[in-house]
Protein backbone atom coordinates (compact mmCIF):
# COMPACT_ATOMS: atom_id res chain seq x y z
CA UNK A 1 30.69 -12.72 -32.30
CA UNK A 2 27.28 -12.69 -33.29
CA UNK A 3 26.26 -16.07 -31.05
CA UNK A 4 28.09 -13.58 -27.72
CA UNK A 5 25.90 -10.87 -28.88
CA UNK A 6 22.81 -13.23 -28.90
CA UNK A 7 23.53 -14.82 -26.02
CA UNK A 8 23.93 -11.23 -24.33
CA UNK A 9 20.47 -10.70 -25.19
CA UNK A 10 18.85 -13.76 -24.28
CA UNK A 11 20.39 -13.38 -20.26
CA UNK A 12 19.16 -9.42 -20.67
CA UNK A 13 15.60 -10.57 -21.67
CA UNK A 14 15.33 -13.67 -19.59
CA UNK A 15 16.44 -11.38 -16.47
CA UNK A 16 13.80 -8.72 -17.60
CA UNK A 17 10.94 -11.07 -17.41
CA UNK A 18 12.21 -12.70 -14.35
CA UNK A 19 12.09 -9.48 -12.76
CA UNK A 20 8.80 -8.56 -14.16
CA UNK A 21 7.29 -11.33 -12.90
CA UNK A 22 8.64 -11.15 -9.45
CA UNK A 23 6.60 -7.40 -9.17
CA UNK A 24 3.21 -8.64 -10.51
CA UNK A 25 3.63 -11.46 -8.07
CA UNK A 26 4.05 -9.11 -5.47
CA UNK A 27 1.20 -6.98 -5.80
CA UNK A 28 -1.82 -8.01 -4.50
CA UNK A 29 -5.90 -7.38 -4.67
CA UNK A 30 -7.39 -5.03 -3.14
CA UNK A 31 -9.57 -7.14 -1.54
CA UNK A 32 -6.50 -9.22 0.29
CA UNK A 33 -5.10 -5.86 1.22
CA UNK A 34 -8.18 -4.82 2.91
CA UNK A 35 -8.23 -7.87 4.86
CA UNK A 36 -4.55 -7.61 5.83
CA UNK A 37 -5.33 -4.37 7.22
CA UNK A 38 -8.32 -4.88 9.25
CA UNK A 39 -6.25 -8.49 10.48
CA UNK A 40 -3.31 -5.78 11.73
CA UNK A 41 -5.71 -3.56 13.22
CA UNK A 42 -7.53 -6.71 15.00
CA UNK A 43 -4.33 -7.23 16.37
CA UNK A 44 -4.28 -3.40 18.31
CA UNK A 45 -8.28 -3.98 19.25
CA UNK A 46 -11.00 -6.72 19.38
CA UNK A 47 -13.59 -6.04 17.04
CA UNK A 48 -16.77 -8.35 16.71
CA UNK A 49 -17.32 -9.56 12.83
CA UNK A 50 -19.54 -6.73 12.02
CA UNK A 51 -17.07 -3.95 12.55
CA UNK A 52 -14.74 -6.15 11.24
CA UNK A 53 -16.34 -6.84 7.91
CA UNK A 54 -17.49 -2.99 7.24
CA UNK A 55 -13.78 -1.69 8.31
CA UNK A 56 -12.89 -4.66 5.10
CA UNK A 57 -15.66 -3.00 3.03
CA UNK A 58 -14.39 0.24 3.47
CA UNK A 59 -10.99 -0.41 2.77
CA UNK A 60 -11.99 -2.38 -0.07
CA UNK A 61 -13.31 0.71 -1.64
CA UNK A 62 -10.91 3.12 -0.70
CA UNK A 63 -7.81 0.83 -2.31
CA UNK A 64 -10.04 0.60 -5.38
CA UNK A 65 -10.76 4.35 -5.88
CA UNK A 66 -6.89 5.08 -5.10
CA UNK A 67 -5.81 2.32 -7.97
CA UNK A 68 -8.11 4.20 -10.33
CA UNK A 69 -6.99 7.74 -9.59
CA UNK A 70 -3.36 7.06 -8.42
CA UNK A 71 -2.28 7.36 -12.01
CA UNK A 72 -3.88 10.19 -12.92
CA UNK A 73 -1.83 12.25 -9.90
CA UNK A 74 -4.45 14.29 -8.70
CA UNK A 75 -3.63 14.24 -4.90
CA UNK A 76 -6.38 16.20 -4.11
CA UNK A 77 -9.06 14.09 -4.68
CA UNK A 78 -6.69 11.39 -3.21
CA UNK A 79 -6.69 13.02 0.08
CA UNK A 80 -10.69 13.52 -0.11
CA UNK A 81 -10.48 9.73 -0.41
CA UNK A 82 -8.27 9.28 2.64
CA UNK A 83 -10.82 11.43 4.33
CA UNK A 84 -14.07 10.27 3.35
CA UNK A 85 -12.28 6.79 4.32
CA UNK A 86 -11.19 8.13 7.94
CA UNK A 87 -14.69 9.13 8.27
CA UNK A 88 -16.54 5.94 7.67
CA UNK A 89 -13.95 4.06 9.99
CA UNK A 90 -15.13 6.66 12.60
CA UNK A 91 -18.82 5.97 12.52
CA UNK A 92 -18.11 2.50 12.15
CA UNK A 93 -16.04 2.59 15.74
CA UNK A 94 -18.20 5.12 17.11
CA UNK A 95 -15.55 5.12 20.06
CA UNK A 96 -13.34 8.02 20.40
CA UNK A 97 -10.36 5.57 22.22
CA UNK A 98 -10.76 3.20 18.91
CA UNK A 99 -10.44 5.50 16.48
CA UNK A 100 -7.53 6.72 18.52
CA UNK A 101 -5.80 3.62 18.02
CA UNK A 102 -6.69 3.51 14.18
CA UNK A 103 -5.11 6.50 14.10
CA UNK A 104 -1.91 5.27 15.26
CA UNK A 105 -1.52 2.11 13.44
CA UNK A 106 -2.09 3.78 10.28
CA UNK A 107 1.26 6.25 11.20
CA UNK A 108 3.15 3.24 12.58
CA UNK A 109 2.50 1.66 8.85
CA UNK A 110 3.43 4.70 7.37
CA UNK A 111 6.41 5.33 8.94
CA UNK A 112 6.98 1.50 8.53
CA UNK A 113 6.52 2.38 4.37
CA UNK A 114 8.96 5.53 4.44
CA UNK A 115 11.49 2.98 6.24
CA UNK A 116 11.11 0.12 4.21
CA UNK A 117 11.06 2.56 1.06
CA UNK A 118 14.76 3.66 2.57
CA UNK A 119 15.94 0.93 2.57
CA UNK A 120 14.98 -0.20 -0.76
CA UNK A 121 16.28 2.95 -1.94
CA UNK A 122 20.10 2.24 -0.64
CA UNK A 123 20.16 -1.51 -1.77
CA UNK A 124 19.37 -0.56 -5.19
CA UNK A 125 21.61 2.52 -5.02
CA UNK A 126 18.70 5.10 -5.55
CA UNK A 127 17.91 7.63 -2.79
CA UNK A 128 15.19 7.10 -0.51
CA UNK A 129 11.88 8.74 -0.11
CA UNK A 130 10.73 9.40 -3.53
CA UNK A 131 7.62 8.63 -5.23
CA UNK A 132 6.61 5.02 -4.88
CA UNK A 133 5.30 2.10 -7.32
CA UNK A 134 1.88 1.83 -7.70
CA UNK A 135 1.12 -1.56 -5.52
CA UNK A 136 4.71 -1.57 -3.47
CA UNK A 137 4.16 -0.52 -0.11
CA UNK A 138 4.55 -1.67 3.52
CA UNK A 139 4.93 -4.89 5.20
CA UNK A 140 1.51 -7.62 4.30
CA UNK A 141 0.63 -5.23 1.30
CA UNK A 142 -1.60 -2.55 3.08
CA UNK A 143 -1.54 -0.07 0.92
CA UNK A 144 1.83 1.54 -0.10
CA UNK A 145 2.22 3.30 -3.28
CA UNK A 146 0.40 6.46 -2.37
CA UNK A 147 2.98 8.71 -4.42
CA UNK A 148 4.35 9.80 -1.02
CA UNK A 149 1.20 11.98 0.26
CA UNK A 150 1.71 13.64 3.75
CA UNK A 151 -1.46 12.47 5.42
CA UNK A 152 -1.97 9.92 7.85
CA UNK A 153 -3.15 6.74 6.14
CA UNK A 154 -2.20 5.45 2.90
């Protein structure tokens, strides 16, 4: 009885680390997120290197502040970040039509999150749409994790 019961636990904890692993090998830096975003919004407009690299600068930033603060839960200075963010992307486009289309990727991601987030929900057998993990997020690693904020962006 007592080698079934160890056994038991051995499967439990080599599953547990298993599974750990598999989620810290998931998330990724900030840095590499950055890039992944400015690559997917290269992919809606052509921007030279310079816009290019500040957009990745700025996004940099912004993924760093949110990984500090996210834990703490304070969504308002979250969405000042999401702001101040939007801002700087703005002046670095200075063209109305290109922010336009920043605009819109960043709700096609999001609604690509909330769907992905579904779906994870309903394979696991947990309802959809709740708060999510710190690091998950959509498709390439853009972001995610944003405890579910209403805003356009992350």
């Amino acid at each position: 009885m007592k080698h079934f019961q160890l056994f038991l636990i051995t499967i439990f904890l080599f599953t547990a680390i298993s599974y750990a692993q598999e989620r810290a090998a998931e998330q990724i830096s900030t840095e590499q997120r950055a890039e992944n975003f400015v690559i997917k919004l290269n992919e809606k407009m052509h921007l030279n290197k310079s816009k290019s690299d500040s957009i990745t600068l700025v996004f940099k930033s912004y993924y760093e502040e949110m990984q500090t603060y996210r834990t703490e839960g304070n969504i308002e200075v979250m969405k000042l970040f999401v702001q101040r963010r939007d801002k700087k992307v703005q002046d670095i486009l200075m063209n109305d039509d290109q922010y336009a289309v920043y605009i819109k990727l960043l709700e096609d991601l999001k609604k690509q999150r909330q769907q992905q987030r579904e779906q994870n929900g309903s394979q696991d057998g947990r309802q959809g749409g709740g708060m999510s993990r710190p690091g998950s997020g959509m498709g390439g690693g853009f972001g995610g994790g944003m405890g579910g904020m209403r805003q356009p962006g992350f």
